[in-house]
PDB file of N, CA and C in Angstrom:
ATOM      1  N   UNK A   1      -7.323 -10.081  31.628  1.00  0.00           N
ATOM      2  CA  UNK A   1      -8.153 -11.268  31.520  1.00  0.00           C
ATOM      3  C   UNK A   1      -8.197 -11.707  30.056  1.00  0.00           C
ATOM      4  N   UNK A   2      -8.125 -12.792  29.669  1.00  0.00           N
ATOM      5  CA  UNK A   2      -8.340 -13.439  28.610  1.00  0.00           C
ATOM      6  C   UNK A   2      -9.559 -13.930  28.186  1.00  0.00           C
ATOM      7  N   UNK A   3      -9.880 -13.398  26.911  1.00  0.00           N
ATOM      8  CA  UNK A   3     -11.218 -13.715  26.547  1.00  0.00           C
ATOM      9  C   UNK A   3     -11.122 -14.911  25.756  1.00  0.00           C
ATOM     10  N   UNK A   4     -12.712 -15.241  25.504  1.00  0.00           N
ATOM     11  CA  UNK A   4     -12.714 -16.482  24.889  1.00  0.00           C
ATOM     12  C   UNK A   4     -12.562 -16.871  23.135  1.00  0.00           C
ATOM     13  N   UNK A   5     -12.231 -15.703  22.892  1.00  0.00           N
ATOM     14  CA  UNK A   5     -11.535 -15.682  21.119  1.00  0.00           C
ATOM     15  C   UNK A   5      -9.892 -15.996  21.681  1.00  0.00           C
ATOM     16  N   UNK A   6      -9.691 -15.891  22.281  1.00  0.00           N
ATOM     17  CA  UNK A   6      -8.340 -15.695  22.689  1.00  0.00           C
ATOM     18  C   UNK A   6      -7.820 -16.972  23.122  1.00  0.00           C
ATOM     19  N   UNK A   7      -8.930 -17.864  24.329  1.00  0.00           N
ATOM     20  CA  UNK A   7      -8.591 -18.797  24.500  1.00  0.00           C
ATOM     21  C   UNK A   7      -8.681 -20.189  23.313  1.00  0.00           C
ATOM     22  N   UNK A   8      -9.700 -19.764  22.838  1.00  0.00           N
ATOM     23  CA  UNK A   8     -10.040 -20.902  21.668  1.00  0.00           C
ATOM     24  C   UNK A   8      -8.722 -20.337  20.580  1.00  0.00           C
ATOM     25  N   UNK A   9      -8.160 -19.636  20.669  1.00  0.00           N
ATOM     26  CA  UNK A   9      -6.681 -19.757  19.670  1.00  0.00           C
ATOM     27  C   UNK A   9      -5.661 -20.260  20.050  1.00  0.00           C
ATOM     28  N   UNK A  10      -5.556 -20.187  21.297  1.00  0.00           N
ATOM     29  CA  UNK A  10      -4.695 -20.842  22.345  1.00  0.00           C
ATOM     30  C   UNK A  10      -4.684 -22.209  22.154  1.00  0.00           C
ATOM     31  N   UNK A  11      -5.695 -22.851  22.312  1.00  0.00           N
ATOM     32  CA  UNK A  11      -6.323 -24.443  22.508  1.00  0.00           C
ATOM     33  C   UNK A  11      -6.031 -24.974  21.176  1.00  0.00           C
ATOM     34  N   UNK A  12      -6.353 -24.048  20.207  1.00  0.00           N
ATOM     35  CA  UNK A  12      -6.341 -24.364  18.876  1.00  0.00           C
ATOM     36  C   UNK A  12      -4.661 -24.309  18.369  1.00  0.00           C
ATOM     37  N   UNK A  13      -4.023 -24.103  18.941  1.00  0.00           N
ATOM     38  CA  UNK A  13      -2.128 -24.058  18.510  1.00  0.00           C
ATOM     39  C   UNK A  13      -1.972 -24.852  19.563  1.00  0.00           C
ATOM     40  N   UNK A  14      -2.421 -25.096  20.955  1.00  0.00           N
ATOM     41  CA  UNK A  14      -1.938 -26.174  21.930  1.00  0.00           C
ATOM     42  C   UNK A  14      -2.175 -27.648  21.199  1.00  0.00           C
ATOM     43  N   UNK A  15      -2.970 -28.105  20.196  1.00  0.00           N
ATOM     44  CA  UNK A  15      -3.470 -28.731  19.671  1.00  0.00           C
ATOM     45  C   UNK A  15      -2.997 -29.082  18.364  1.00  0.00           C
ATOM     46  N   UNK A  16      -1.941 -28.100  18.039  1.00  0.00           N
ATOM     47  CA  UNK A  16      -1.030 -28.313  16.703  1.00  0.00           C
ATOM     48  C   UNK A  16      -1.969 -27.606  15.619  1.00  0.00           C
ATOM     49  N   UNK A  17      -3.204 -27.177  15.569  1.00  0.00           N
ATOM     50  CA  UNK A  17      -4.131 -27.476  14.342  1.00  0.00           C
ATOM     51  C   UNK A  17      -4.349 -25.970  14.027  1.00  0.00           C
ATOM     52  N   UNK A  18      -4.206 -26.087  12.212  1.00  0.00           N
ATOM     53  CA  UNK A  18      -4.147 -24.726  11.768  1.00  0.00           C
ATOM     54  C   UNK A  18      -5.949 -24.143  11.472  1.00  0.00           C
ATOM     55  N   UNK A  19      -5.448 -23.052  11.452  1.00  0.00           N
ATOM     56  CA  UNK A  19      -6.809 -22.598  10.435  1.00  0.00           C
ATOM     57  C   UNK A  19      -7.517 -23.475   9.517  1.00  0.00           C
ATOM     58  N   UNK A  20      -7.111 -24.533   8.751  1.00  0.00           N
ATOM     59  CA  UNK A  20      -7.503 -25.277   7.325  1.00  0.00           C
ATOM     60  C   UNK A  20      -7.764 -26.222   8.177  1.00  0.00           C
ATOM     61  N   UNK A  21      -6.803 -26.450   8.978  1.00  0.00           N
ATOM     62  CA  UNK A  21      -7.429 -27.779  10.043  1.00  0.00           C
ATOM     63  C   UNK A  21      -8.601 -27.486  10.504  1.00  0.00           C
ATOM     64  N   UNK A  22      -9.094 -26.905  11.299  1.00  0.00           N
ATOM     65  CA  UNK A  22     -10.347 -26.735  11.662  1.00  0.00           C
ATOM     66  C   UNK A  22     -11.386 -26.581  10.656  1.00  0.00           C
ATOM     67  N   UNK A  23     -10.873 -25.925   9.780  1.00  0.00           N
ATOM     68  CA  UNK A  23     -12.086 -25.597   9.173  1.00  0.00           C
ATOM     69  C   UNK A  23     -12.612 -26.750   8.303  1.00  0.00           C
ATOM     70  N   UNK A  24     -11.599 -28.284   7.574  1.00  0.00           N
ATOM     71  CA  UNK A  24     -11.652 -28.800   7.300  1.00  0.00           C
ATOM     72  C   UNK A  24     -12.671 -29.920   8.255  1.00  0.00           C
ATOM     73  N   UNK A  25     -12.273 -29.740   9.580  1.00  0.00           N
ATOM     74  CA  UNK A  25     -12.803 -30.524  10.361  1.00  0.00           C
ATOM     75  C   UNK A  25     -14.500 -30.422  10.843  1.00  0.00           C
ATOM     76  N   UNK A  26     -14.828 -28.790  10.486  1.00  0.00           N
ATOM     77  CA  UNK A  26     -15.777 -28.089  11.220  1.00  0.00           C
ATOM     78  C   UNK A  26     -16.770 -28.645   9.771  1.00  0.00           C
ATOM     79  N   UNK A  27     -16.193 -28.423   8.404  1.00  0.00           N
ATOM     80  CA  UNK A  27     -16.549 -28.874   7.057  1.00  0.00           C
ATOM     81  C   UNK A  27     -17.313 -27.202   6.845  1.00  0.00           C
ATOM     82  N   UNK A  28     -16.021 -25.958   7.008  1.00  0.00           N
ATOM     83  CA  UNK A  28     -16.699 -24.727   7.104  1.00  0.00           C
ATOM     84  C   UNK A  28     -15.425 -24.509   6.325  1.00  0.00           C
ATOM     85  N   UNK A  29     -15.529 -23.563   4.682  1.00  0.00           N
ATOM     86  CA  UNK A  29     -14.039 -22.456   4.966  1.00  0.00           C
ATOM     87  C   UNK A  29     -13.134 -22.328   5.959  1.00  0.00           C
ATOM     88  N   UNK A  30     -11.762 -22.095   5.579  1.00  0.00           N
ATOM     89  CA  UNK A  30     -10.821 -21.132   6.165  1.00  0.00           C
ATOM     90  C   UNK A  30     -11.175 -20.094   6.231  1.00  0.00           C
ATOM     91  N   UNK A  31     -11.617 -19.324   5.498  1.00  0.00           N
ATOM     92  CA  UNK A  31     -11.951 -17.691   5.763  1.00  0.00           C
ATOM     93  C   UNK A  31     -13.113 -17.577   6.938  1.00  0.00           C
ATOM     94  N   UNK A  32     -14.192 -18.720   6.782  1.00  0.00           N
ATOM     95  CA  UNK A  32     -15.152 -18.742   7.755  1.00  0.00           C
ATOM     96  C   UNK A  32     -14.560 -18.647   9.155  1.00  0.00           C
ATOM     97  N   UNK A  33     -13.721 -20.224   9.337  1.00  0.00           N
ATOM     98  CA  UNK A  33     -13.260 -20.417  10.669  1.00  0.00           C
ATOM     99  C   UNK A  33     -12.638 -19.000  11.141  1.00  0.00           C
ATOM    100  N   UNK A  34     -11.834 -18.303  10.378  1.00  0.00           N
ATOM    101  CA  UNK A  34     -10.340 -17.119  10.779  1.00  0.00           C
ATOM    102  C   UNK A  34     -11.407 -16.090  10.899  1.00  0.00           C
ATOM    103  N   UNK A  35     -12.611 -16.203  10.443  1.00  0.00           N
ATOM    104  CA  UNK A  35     -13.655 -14.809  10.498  1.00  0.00           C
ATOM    105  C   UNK A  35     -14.085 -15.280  11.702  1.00  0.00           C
ATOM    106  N   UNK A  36     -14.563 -16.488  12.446  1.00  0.00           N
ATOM    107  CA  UNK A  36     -15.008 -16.881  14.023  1.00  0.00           C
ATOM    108  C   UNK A  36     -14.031 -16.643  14.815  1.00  0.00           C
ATOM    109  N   UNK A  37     -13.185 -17.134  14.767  1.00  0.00           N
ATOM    110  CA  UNK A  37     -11.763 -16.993  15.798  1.00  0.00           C
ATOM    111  C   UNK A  37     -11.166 -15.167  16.155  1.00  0.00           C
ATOM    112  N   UNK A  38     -11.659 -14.486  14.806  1.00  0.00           N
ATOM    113  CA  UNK A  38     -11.179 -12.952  15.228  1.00  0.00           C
ATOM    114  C   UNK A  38     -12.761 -12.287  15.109  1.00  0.00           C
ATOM    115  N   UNK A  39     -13.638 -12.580  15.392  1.00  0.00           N
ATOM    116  CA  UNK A  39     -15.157 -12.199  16.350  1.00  0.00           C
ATOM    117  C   UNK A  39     -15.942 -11.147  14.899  1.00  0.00           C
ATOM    118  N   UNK A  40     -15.162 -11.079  13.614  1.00  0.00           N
ATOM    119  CA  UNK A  40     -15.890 -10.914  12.331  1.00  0.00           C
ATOM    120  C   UNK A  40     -17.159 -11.552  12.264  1.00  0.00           C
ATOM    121  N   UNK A  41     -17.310 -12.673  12.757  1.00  0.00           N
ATOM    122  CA  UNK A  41     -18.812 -13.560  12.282  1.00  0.00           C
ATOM    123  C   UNK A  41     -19.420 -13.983  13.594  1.00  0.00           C
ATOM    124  N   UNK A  42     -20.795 -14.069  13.690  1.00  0.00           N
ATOM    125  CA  UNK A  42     -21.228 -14.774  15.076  1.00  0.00           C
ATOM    126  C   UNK A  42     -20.932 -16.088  15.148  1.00  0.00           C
ATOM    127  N   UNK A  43     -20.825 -16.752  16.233  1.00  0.00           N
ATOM    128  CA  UNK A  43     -20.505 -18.114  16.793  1.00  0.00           C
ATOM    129  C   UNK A  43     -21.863 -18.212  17.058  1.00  0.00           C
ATOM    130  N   UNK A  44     -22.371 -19.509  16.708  1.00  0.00           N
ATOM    131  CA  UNK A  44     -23.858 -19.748  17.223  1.00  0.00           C
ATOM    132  C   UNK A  44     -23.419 -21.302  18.182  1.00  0.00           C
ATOM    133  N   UNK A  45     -24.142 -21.574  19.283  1.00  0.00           N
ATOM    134  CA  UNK A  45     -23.686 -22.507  20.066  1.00  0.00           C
ATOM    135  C   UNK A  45     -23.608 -23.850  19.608  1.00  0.00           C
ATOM    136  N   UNK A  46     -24.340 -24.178  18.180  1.00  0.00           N
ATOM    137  CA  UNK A  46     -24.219 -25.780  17.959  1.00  0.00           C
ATOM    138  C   UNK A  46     -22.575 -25.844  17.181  1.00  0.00           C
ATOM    139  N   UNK A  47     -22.230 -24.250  17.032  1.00  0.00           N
ATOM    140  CA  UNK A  47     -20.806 -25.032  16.160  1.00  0.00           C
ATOM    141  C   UNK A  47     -19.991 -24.304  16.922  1.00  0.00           C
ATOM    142  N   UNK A  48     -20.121 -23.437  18.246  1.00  0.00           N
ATOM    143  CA  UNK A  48     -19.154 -23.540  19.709  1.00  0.00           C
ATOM    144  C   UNK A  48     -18.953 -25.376  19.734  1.00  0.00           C
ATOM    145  N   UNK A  49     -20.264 -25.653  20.264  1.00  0.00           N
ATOM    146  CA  UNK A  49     -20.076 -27.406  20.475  1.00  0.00           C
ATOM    147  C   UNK A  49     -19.048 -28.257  19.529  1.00  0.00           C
ATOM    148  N   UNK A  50     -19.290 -27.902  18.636  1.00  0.00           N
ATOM    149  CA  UNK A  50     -18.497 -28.653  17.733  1.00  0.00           C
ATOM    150  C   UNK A  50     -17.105 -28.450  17.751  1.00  0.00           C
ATOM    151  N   UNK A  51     -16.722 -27.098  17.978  1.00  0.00           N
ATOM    152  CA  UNK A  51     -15.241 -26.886  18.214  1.00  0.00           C
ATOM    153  C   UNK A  51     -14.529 -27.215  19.608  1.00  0.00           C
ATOM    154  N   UNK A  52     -15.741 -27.295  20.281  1.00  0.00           N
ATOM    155  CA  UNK A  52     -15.347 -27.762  21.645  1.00  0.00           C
ATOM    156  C   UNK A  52     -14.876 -28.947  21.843  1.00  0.00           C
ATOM    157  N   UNK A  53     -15.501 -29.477  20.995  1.00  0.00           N
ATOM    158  CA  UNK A  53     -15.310 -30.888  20.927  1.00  0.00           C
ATOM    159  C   UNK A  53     -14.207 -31.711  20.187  1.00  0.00           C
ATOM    160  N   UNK A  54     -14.039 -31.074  19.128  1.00  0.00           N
ATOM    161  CA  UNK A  54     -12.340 -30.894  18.493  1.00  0.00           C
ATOM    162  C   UNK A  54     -11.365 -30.694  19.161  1.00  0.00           C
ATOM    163  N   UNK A  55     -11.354 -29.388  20.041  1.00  0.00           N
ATOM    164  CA  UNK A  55      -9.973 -29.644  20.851  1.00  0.00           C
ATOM    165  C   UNK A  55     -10.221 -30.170  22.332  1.00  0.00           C
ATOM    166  N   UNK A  56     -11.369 -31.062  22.689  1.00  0.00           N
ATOM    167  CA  UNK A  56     -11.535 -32.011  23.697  1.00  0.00           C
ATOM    168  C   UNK A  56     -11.723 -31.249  24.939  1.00  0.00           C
ATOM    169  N   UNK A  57     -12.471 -30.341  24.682  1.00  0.00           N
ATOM    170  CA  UNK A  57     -12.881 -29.290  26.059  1.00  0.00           C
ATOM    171  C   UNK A  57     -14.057 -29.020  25.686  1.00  0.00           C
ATOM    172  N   UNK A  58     -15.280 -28.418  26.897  1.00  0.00           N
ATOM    173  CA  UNK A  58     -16.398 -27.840  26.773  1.00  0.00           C
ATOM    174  C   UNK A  58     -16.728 -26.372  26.523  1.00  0.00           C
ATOM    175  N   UNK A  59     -17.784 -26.345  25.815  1.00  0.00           N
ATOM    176  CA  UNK A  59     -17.764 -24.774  25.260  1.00  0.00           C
ATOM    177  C   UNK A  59     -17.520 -23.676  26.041  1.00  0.00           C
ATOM    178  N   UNK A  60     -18.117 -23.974  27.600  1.00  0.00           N
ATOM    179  CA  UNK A  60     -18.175 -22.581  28.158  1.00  0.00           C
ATOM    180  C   UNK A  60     -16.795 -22.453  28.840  1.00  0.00           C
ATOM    181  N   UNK A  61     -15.858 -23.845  28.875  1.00  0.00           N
ATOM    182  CA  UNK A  61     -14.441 -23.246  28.939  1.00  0.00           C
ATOM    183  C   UNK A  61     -13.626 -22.598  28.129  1.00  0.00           C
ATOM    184  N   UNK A  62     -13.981 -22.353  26.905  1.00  0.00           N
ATOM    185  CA  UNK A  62     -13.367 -21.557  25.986  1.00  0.00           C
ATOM    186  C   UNK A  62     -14.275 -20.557  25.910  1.00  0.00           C
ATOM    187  N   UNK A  63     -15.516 -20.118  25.369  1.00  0.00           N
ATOM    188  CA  UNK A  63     -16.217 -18.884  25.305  1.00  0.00           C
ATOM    189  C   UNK A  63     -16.793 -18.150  26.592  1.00  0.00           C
ATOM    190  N   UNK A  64     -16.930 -19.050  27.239  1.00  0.00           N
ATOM    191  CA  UNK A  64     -17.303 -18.294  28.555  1.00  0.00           C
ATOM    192  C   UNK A  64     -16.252 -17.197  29.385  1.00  0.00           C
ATOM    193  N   UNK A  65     -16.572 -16.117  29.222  1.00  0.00           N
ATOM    194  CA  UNK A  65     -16.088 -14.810  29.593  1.00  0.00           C
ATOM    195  C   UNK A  65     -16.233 -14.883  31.183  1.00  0.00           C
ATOM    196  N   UNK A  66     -15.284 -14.912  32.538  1.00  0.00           N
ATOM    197  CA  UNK A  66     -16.117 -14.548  33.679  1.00  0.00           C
ATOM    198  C   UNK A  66     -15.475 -12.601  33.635  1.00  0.00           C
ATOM    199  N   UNK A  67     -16.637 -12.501  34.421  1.00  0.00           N
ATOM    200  CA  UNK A  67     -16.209 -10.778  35.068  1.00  0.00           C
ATOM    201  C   UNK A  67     -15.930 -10.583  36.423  1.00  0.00           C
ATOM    202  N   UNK A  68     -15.249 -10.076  36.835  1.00  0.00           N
ATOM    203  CA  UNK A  68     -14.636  -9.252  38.335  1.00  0.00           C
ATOM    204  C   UNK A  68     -16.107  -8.287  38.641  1.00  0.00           C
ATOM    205  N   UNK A  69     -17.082  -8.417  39.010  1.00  0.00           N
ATOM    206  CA  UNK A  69     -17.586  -7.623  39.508  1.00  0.00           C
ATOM    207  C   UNK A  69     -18.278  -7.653  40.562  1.00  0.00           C
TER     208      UNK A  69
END
């Protein structure tokens, strides 16, 4: 199963856009963004939204984890 660090990197190269891209866009560091994307820093939901919204999808389709149970 693919998690949602995983998918938001996905979306984020389906999308052409680098690390500097986002982060330029988010108006956050590169080191910030590459510290969210590999789960180093918490994601708080107003700047999930915001990235969601960059690569033109909703948050809980990229962070939302489902489970098999």
């Amino acid at each position: 199963m693919i998690n949602g660090y995983e998918k938001l990197a996905k979306k984020r190269e389906e999308k052409g856009f680098t690390y500097q891209d986002m982060a330029e866009k988010l108006g956050i560091s590169k080191c910030y963004y590459w510290q969210l994307e590999h789960k180093k820093r918490r994601l708080y939901y107003d700047l999930a939204k915001r990235i969601a919204l960059i690569l033109e999808t909703k948050p809980d389709e990229l962070f939302y984890e489902e489970t098999n149970e």
